[in-house]
N, C-alpha and C. Protein backbone atom coordinates (compact mmCIF):
# COMPACT_ATOMS: atom_id res chain seq x y z
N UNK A 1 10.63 -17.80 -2.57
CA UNK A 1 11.44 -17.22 -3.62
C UNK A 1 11.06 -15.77 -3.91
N UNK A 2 9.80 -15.79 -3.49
CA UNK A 2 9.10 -14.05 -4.14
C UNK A 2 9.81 -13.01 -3.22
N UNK A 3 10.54 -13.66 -1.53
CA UNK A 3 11.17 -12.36 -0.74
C UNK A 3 12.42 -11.66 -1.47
N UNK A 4 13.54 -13.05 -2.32
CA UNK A 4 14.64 -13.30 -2.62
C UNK A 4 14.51 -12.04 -4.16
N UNK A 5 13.46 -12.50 -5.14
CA UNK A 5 13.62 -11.71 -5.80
C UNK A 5 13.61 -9.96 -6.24
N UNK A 6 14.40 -9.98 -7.15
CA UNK A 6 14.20 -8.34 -7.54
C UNK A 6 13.30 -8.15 -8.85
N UNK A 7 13.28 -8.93 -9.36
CA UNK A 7 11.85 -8.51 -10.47
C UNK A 7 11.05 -10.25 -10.55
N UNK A 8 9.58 -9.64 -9.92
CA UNK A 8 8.95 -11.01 -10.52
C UNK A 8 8.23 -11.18 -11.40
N UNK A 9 7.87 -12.01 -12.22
CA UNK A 9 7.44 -12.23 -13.91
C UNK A 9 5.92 -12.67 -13.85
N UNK A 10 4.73 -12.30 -13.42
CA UNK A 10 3.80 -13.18 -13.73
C UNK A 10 2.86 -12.46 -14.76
N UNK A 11 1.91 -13.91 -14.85
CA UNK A 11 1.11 -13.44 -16.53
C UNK A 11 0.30 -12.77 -15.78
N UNK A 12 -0.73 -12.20 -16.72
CA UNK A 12 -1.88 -11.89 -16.31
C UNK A 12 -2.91 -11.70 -17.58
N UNK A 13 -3.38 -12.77 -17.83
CA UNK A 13 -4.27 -13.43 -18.95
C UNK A 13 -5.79 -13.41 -18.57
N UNK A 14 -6.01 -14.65 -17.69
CA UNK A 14 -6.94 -15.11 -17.22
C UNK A 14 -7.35 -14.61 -15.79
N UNK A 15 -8.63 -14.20 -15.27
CA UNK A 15 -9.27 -13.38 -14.59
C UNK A 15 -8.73 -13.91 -13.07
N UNK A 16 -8.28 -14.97 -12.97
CA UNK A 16 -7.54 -15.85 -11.75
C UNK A 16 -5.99 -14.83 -11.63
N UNK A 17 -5.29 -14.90 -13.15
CA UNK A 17 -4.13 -14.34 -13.22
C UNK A 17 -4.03 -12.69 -12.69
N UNK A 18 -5.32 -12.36 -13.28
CA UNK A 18 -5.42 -10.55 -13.15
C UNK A 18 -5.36 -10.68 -11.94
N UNK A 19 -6.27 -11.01 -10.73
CA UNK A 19 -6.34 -11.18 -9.63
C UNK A 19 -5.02 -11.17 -8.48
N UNK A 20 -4.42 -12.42 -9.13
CA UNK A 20 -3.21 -12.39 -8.63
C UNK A 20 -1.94 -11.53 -9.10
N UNK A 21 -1.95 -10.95 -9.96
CA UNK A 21 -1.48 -9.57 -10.44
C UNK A 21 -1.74 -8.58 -9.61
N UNK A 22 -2.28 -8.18 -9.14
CA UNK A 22 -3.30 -6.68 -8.83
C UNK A 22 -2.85 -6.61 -7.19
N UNK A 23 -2.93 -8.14 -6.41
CA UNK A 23 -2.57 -8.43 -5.61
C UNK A 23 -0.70 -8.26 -4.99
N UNK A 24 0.14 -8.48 -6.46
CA UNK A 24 1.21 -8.42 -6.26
C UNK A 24 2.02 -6.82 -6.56
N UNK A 25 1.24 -6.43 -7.28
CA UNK A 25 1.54 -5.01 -7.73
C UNK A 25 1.26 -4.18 -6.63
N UNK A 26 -0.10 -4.39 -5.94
CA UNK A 26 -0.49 -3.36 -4.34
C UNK A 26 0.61 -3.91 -3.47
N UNK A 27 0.93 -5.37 -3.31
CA UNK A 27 1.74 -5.70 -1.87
C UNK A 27 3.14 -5.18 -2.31
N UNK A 28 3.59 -4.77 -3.79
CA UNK A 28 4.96 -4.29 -3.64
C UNK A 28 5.01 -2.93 -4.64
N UNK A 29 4.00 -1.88 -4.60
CA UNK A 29 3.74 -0.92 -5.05
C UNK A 29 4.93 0.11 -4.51
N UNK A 30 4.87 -0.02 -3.44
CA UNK A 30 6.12 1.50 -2.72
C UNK A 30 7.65 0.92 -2.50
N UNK A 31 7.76 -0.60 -3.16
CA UNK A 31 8.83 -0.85 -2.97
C UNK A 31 9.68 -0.29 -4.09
N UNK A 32 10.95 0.32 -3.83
CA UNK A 32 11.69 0.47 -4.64
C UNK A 32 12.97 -0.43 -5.56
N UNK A 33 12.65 -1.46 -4.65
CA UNK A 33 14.14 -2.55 -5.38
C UNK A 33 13.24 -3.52 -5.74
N UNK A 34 11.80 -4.12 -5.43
CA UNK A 34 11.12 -5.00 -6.10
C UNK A 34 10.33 -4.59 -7.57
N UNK A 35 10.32 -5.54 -8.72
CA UNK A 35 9.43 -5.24 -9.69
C UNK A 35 8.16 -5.74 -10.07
N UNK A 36 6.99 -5.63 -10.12
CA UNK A 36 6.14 -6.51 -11.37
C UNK A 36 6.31 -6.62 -12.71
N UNK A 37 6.21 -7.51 -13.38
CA UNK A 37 6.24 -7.41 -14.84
C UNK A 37 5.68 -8.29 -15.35
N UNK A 38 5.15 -8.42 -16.39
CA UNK A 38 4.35 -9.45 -17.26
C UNK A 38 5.49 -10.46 -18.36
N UNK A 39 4.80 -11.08 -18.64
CA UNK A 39 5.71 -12.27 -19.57
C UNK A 39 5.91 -11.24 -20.95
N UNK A 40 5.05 -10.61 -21.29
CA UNK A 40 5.83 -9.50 -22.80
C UNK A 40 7.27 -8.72 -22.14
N UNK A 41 7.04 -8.66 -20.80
CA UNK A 41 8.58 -7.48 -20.50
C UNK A 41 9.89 -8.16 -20.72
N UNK A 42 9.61 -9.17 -20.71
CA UNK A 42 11.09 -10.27 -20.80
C UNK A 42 11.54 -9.90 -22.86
N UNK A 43 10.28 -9.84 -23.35
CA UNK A 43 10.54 -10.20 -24.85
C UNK A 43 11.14 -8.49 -25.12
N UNK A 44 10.42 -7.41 -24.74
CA UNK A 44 11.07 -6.46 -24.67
C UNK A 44 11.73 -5.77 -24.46
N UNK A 45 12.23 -6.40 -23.13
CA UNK A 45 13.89 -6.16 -22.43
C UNK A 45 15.38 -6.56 -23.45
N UNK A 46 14.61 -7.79 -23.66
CA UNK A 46 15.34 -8.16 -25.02
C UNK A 46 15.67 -7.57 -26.39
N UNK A 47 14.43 -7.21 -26.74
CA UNK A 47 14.03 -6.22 -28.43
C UNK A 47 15.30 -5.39 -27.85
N UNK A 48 14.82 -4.39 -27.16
CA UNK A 48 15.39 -3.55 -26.35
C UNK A 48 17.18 -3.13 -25.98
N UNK A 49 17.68 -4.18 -26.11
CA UNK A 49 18.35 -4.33 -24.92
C UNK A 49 18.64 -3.69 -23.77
N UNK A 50 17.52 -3.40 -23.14
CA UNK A 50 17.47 -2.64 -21.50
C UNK A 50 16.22 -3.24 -20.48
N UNK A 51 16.86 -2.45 -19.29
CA UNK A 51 16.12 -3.43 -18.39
C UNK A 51 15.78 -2.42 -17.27
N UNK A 52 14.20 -2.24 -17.69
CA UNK A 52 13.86 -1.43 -17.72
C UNK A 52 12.28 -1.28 -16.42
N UNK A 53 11.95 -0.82 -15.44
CA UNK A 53 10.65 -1.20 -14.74
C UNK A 53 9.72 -0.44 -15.23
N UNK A 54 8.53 -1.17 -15.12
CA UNK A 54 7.33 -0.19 -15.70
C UNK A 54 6.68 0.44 -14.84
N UNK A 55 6.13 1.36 -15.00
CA UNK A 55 5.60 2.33 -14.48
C UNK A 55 3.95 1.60 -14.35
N UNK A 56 3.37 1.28 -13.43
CA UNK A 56 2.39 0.68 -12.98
C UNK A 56 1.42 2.13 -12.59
N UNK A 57 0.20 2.43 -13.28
CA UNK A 57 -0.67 3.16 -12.95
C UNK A 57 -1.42 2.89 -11.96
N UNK A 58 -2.31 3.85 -11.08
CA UNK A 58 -3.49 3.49 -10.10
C UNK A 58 -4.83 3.68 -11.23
N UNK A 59 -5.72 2.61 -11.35
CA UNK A 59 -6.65 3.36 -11.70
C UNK A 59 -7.39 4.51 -10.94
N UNK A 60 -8.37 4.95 -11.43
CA UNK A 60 -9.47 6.04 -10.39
C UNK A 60 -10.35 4.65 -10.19
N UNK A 61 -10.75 5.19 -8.85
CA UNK A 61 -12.16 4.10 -8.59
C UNK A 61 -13.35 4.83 -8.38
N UNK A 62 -13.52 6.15 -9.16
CA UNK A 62 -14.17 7.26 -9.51
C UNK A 62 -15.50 7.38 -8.90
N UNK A 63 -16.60 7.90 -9.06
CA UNK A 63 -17.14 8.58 -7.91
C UNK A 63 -17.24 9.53 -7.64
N UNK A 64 -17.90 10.69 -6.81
CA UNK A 64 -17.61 12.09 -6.48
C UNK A 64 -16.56 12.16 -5.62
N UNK A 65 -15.28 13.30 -6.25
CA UNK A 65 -14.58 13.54 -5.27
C UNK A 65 -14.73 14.02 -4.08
N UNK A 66 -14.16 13.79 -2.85
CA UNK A 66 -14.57 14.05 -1.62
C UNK A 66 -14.58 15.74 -1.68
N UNK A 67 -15.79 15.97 -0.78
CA UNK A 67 -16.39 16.95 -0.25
C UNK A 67 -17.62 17.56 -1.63
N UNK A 68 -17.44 16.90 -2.51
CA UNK A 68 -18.10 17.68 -3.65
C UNK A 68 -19.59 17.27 -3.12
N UNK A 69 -20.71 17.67 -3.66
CA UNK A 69 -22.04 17.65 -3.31
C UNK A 69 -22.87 16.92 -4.60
């Protein structure tokens, strides 16, 4: 079902959930017609009425930037 859809809904609560979050957000990061979203985006699409994708940040995985000393 996950090829079929255009926005998929999962939680991400519990450290199992984050996991599998993080996982679905990298495997469809550069896609442009697929979404991630959490179970609050449904309640706010609603408030809302729009339908709307979120803007998913990279964290830094920080460190010295390359070449610095």
């Amino acid at each position: 079902m996950e090829e079929k859809a255009r926005v998929i809904i999962a939680p991400h609560k519990t450290k199992k959930e984050i996991m599998l979050w993080n996982d679905l957000v990298r495997k469809y990061d550069a896609n442009e017609t697929k979404y991630i979203e959490d179970l609050d985006w449904v309640d706010r699409c609603i408030e809302t009425q729009t339908f709307e994708k979120t803007v998913h940040r990279k964290k830094n995985m920080g460190g010295r930037k390359p070449g610095a000393k």
